[in-house]
N, C-alpha and C. Protein backbone atom coordinates (compact mmCIF):
# COMPACT_ATOMS: atom_id res chain seq x y z
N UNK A 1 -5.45 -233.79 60.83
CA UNK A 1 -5.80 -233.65 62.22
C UNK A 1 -6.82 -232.54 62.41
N UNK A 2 -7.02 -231.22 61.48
CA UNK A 2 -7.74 -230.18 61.87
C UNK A 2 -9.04 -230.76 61.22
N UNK A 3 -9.13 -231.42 60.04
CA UNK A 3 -10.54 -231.93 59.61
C UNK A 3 -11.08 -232.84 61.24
N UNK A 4 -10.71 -233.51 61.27
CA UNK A 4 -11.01 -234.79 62.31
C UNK A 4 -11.56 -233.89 63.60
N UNK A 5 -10.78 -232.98 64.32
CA UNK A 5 -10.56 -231.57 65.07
C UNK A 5 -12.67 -230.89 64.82
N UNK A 6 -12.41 -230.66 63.51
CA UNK A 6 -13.71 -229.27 63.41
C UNK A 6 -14.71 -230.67 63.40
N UNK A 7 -14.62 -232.27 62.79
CA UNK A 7 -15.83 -233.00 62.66
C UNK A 7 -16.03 -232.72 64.15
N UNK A 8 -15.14 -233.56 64.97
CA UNK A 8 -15.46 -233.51 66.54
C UNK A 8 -16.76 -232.79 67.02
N UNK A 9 -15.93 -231.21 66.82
CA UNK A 9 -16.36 -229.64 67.21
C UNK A 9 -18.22 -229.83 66.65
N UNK A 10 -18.08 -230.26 65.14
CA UNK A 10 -19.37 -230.25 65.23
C UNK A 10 -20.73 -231.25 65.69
N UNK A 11 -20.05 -231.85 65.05
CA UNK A 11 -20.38 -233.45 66.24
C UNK A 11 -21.07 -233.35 67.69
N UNK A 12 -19.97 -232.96 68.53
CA UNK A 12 -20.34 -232.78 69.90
C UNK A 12 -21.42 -231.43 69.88
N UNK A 13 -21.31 -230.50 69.26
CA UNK A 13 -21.99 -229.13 69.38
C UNK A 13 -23.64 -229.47 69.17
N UNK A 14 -23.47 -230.41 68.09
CA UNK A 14 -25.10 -230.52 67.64
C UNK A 14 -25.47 -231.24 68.69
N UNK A 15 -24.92 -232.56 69.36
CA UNK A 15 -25.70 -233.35 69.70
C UNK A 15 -25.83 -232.72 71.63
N UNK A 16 -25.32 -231.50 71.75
CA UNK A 16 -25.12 -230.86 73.13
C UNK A 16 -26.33 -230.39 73.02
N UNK A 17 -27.17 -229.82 72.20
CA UNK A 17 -28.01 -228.67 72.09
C UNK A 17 -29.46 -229.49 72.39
N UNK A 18 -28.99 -231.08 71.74
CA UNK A 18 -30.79 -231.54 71.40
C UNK A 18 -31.14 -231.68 72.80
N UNK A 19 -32.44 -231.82 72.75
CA UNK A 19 -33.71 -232.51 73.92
C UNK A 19 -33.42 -233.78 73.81
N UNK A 20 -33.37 -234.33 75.13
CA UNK A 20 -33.29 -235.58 75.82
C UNK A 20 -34.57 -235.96 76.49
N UNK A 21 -35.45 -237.35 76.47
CA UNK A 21 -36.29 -237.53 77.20
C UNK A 21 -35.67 -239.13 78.00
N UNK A 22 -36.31 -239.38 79.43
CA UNK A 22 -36.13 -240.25 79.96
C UNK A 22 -37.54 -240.94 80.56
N UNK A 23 -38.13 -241.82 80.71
CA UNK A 23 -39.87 -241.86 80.60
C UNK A 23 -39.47 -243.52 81.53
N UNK A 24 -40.75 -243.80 82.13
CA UNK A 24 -40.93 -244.86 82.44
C UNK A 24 -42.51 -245.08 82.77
N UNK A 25 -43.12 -245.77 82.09
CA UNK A 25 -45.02 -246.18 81.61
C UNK A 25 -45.08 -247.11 82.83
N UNK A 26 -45.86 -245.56 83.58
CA UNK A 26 -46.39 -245.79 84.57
C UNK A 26 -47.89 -246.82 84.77
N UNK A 27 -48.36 -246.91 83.67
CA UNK A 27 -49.65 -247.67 83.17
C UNK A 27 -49.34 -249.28 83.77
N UNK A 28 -48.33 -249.75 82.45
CA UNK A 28 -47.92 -250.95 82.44
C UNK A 28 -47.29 -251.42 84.10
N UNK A 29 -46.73 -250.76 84.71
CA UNK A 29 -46.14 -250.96 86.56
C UNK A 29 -47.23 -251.22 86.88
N UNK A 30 -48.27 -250.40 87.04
CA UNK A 30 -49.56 -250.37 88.06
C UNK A 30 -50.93 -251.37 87.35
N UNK A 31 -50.87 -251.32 86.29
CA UNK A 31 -52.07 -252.64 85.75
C UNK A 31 -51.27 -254.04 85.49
N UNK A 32 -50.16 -254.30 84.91
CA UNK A 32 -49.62 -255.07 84.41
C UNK A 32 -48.25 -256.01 84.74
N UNK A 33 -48.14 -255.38 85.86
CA UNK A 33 -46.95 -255.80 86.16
C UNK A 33 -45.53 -255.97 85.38
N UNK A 34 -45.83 -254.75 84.96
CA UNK A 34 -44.23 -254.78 83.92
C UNK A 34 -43.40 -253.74 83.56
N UNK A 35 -42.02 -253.63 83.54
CA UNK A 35 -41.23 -252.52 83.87
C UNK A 35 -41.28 -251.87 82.13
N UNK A 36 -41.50 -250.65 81.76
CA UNK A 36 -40.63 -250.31 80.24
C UNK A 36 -40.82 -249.01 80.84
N UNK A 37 -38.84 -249.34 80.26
CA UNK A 37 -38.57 -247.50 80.40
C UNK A 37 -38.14 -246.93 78.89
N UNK A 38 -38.12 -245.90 78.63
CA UNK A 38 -38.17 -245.43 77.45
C UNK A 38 -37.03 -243.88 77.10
N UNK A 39 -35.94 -244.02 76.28
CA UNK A 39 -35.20 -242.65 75.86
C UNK A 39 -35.43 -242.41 74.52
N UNK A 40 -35.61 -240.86 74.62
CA UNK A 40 -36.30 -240.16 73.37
C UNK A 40 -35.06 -239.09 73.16
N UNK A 41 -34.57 -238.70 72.09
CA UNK A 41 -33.61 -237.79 71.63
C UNK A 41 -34.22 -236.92 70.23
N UNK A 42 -34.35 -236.34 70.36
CA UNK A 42 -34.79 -234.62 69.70
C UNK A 42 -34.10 -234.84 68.39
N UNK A 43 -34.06 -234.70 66.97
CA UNK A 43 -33.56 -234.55 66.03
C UNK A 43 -33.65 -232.87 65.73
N UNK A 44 -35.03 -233.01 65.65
CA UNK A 44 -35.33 -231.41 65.47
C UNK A 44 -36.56 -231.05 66.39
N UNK A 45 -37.37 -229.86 66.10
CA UNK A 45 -38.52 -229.84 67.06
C UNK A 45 -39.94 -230.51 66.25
N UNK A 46 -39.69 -231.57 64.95
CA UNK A 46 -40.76 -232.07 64.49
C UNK A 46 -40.38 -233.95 64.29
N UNK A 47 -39.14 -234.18 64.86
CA UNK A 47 -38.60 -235.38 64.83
C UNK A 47 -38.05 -235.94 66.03
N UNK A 48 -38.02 -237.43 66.48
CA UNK A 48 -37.19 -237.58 67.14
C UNK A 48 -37.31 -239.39 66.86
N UNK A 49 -36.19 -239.71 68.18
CA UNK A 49 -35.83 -241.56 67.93
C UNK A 49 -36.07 -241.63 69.27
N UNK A 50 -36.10 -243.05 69.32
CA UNK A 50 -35.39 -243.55 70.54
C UNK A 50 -35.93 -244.95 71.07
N UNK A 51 -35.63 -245.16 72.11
CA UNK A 51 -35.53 -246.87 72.20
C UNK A 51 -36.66 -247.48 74.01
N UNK A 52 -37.21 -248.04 73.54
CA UNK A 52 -37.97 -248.35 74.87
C UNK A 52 -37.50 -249.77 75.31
N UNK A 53 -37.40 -250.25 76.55
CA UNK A 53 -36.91 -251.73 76.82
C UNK A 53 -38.34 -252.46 77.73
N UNK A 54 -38.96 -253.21 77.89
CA UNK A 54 -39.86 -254.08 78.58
C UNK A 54 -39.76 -254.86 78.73
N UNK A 55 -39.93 -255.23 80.32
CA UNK A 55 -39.41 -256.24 81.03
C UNK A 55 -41.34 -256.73 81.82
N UNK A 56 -41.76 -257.81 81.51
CA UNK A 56 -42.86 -258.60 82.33
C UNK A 56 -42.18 -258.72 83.27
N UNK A 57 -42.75 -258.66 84.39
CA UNK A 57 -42.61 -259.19 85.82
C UNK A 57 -43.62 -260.49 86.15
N UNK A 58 -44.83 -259.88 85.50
CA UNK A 58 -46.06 -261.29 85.59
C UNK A 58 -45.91 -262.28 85.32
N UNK A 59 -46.70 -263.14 86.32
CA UNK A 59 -46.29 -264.76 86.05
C UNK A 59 -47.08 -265.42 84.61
N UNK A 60 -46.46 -266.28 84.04
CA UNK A 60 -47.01 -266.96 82.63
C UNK A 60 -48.38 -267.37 82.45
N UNK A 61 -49.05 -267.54 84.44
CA UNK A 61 -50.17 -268.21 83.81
C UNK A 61 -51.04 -267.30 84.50
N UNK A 62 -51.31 -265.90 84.55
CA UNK A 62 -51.65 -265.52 85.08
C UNK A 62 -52.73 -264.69 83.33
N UNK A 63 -54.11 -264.13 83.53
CA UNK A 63 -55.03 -264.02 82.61
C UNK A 63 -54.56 -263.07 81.70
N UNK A 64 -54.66 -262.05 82.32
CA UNK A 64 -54.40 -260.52 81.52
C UNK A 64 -52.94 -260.03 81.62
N UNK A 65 -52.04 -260.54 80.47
CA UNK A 65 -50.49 -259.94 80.29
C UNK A 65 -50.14 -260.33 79.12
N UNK A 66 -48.95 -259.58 79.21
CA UNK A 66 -48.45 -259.42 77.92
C UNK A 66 -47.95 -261.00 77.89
N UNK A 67 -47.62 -261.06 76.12
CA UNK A 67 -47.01 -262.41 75.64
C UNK A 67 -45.71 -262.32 75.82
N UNK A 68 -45.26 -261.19 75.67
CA UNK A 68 -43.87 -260.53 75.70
C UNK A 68 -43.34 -260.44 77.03
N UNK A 69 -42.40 -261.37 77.44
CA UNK A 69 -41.95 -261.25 78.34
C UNK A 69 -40.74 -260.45 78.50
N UNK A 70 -40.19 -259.40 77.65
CA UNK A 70 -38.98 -258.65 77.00
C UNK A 70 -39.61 -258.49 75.68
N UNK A 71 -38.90 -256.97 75.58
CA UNK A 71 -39.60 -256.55 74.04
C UNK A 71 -38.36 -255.28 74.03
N UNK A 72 -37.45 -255.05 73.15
CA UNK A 72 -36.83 -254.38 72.73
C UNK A 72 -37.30 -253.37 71.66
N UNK A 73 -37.68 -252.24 71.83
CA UNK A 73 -38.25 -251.47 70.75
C UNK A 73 -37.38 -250.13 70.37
N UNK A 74 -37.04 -250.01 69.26
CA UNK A 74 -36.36 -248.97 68.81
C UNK A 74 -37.46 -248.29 67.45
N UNK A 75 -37.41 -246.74 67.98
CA UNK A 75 -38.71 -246.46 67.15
C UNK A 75 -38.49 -244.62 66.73
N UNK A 76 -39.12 -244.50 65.55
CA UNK A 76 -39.42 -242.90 65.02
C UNK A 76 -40.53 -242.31 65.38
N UNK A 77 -40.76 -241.05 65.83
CA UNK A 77 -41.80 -240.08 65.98
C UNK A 77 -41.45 -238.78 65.16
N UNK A 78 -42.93 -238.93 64.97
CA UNK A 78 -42.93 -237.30 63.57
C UNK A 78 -44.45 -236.76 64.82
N UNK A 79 -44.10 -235.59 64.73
CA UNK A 79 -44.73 -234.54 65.17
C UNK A 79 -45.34 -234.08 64.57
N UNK A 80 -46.74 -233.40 64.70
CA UNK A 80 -47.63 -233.10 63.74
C UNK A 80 -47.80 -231.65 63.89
N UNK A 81 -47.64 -231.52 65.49
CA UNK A 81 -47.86 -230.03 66.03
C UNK A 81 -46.80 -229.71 66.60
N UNK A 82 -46.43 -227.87 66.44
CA UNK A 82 -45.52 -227.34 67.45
C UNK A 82 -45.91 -226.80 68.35
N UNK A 83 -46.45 -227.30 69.39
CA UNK A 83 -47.01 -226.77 70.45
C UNK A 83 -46.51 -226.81 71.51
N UNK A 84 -46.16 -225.89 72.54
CA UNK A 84 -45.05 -226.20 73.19
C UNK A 84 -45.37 -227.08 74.74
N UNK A 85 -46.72 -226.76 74.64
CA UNK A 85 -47.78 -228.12 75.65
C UNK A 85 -47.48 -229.12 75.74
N UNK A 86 -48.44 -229.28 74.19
CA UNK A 86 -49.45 -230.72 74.02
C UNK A 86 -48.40 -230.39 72.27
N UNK A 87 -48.39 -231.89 72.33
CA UNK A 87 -48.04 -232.32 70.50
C UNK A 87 -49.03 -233.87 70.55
N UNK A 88 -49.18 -233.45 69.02
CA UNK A 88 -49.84 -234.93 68.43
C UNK A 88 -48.43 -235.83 67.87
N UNK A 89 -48.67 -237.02 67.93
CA UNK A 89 -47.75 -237.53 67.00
C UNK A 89 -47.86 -239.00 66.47
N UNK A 90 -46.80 -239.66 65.31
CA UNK A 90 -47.00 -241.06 64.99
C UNK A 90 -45.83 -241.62 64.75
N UNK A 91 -45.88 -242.59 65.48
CA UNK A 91 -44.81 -243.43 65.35
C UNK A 91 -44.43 -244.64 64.50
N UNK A 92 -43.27 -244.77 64.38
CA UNK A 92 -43.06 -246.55 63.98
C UNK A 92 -42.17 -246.67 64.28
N UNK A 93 -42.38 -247.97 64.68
CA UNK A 93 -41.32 -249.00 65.01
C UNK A 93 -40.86 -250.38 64.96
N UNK A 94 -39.74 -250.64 65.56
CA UNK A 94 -39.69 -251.88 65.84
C UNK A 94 -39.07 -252.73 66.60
N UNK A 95 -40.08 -253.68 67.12
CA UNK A 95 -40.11 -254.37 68.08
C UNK A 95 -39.46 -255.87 68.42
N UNK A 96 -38.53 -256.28 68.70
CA UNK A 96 -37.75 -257.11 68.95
C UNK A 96 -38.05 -257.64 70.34
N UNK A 97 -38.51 -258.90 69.68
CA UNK A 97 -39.48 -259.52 70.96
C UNK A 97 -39.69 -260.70 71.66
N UNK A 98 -39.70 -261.57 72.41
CA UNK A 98 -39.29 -262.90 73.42
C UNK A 98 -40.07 -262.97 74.43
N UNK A 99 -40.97 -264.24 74.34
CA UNK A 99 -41.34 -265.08 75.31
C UNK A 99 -41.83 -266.34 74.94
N UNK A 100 -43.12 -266.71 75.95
CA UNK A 100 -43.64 -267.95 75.92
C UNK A 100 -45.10 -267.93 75.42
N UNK A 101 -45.54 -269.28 74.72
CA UNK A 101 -46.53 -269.03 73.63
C UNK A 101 -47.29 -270.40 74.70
N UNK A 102 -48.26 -270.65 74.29
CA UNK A 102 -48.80 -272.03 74.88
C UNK A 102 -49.25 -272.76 73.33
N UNK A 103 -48.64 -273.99 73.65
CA UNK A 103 -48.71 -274.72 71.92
C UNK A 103 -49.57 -276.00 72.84
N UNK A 104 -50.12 -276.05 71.53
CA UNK A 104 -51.12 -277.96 71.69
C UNK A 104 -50.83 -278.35 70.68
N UNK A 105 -49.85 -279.94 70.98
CA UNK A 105 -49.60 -280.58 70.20
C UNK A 105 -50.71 -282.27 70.83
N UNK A 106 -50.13 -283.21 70.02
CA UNK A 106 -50.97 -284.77 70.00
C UNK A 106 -50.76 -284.81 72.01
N UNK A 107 -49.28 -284.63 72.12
CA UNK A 107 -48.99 -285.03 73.50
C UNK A 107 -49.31 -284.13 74.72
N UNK A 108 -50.27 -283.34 74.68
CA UNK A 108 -50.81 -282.10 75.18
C UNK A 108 -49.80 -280.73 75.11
N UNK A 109 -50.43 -279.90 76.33
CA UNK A 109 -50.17 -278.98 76.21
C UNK A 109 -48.76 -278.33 76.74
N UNK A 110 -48.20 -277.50 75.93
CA UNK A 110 -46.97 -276.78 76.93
C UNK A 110 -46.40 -275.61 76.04
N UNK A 111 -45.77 -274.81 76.36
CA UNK A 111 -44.88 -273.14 76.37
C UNK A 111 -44.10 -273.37 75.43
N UNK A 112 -44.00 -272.92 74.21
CA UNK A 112 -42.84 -272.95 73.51
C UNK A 112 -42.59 -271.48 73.26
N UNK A 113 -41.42 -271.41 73.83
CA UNK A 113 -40.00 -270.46 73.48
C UNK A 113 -40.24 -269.75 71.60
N UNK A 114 -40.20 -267.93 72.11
CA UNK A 114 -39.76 -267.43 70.52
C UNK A 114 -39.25 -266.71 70.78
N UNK A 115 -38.96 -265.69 69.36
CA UNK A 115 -37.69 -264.48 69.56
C UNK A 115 -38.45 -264.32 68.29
N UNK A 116 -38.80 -263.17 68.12
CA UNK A 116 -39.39 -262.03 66.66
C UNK A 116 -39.25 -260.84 66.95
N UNK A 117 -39.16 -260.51 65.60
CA UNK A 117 -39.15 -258.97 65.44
C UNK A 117 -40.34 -258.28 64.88
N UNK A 118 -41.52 -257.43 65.46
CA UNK A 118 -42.68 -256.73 64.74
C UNK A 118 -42.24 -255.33 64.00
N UNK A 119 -42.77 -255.24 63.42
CA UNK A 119 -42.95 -253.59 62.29
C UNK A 119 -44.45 -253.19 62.63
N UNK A 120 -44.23 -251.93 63.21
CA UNK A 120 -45.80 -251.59 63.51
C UNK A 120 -45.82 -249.72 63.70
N UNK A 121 -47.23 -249.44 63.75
CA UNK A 121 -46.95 -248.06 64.06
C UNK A 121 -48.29 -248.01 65.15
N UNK A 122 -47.62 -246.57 65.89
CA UNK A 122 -48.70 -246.13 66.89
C UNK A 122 -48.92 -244.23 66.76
N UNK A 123 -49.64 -243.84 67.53
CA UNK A 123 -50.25 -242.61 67.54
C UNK A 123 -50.21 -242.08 68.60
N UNK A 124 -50.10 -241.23 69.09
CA UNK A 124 -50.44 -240.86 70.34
C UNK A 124 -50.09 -239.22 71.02
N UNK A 125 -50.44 -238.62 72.17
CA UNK A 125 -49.90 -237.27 72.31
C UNK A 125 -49.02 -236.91 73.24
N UNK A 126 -48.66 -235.70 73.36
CA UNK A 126 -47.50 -235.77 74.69
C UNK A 126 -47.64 -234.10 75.06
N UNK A 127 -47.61 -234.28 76.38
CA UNK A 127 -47.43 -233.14 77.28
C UNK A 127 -46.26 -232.88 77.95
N UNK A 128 -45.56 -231.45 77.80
CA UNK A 128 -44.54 -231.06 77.88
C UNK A 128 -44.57 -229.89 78.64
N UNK A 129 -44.40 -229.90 80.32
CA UNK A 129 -44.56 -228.82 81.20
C UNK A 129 -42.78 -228.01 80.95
N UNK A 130 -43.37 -226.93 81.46
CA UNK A 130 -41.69 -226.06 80.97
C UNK A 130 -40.87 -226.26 82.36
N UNK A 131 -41.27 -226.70 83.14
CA UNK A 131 -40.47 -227.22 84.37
C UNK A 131 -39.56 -228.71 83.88
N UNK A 132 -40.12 -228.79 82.88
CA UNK A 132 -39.39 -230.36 82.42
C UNK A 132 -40.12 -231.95 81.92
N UNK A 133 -41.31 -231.45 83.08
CA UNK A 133 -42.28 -232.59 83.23
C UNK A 133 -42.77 -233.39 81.84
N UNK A 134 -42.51 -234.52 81.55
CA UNK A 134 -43.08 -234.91 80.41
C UNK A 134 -44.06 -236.44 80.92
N UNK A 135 -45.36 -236.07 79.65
CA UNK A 135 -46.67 -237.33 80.13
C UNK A 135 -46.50 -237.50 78.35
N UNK A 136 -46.72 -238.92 78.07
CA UNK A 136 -47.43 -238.84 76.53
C UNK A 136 -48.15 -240.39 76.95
N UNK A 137 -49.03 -240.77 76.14
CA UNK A 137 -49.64 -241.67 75.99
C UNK A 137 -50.15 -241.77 74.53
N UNK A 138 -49.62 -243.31 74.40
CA UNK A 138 -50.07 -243.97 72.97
C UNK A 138 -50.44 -244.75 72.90
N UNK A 139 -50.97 -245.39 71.94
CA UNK A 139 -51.20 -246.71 71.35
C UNK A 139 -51.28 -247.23 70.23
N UNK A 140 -51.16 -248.44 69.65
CA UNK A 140 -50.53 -249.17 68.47
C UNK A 140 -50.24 -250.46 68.18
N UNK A 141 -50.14 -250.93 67.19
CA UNK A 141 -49.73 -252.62 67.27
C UNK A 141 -48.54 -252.73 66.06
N UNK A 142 -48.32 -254.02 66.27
CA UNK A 142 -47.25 -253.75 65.32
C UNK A 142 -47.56 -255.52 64.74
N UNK A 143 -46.93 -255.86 63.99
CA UNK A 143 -47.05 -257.62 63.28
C UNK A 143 -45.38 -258.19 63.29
N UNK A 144 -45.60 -259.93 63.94
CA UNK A 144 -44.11 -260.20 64.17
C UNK A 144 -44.03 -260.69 62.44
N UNK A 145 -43.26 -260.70 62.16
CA UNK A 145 -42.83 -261.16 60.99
C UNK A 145 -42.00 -262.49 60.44
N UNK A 146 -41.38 -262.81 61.56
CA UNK A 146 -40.58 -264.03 60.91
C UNK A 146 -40.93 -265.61 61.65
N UNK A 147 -41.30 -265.33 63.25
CA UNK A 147 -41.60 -266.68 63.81
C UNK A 147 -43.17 -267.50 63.49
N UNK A 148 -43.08 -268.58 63.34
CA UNK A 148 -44.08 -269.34 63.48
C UNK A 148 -45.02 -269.46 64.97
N UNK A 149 -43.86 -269.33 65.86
CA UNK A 149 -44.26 -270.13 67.21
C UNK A 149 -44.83 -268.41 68.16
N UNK A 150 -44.13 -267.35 67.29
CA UNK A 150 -44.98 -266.16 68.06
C UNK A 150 -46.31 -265.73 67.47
N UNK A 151 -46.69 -264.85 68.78
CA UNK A 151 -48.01 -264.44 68.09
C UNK A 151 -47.97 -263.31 67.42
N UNK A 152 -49.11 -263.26 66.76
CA UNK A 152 -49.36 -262.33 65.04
C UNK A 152 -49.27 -260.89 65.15
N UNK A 153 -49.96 -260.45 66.52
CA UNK A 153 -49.62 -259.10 66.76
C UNK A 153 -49.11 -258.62 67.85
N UNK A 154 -48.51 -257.50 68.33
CA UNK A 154 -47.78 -257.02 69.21
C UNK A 154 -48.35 -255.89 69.45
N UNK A 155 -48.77 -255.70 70.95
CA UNK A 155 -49.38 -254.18 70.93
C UNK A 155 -48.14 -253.19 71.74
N UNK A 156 -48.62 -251.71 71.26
CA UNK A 156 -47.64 -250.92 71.87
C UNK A 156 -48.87 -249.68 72.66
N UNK A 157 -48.87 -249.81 73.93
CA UNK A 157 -49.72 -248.78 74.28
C UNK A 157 -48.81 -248.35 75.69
N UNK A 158 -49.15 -247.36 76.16
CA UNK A 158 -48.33 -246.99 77.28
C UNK A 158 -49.08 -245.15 77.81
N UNK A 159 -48.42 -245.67 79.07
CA UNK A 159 -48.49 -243.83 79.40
C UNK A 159 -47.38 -243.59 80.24
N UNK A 160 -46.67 -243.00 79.73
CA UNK A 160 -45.23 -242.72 80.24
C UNK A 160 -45.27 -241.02 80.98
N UNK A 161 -44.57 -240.98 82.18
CA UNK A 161 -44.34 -240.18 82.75
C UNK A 161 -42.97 -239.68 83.09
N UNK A 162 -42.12 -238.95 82.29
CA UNK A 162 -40.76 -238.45 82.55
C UNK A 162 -40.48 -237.11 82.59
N UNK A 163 -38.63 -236.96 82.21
CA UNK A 163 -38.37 -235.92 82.50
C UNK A 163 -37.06 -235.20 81.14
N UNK A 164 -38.01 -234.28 80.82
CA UNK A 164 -37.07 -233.63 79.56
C UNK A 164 -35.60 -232.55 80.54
N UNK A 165 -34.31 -233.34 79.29
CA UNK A 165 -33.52 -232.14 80.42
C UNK A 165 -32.41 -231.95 78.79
């Protein structure tokens, strides 16, 4: 019971201390019509994880949007700088991903349905006001890997505006 007791103790202690980010890419709302919000968790001050969700709102036949109508991304950042501003950094991830493709077959044209997963990396920097304020902006692509019926690349770009607490 006292082993189980001190794991707890340390357990909870470490993960009390890290940086939390909460973000939502303000870019993609205002050009694109599409929701992704994004949580970032601190490993150390040169590491961190975390998971972004994207949701299209745009209609299918509309010119300029994503293919991805939902994109699940769970991803690593390495830090290049300790700056308590501005950091550089690079990511990878991956992207778990669903929508509609437009296929031409003999009997014309129509939408076929996928679900893939991309491996990709991006780059990008982030600003960190000591009031809390957090901006980063990146960009990146990533490649789906297993479907036929999705397309070949997946981009990851964004400019997220949140709040470190």
């Amino acid at each position: 019971m006292k082993k189980i007791l001190i794991v707890f103790t340390i357990l909870t202690s470490g993960l009390s201390f890290t940086q939390r980010e909460i973000k939502l890419d303000v870019a993609d709302a205002l050009v694109i019509r599409s929701l992704e919000f994004s949580y970032e968790n601190y490993i150390n001050e040169d590491s961190s994880f975390g998971i972004s969700a994207l949701f299209n709102l745009a209609e299918q036949n509309i010119d300029f949007r994503y293919n991805e109508n939902m994109m699940i991304t769970p991803y690593y950042r390495h830090y290049f700088t300790t700056n308590e501003k501005w950091n550089f950094f690079g990511e990878g991830f991956l992207g778990i991903n669903s929508g509609k493709k437009e296929s031409v077959k003999d009997s014309g044209i129509f939408d076929v349905k996928y679900t893939d997963g991309a491996l990709g990396v991006a780059v990008g920097t982030k600003y960190i006001s000591s009031g809390g304020l957090v901006i980063d902006l990146y960009g990146g692509v990533g490649r789906n890997l297993f479907g036929t019926d999705s397309p070949v690349l997946v981009p990851r770009v964004g400019l997220n505006v949140g709040w470190r607490f």
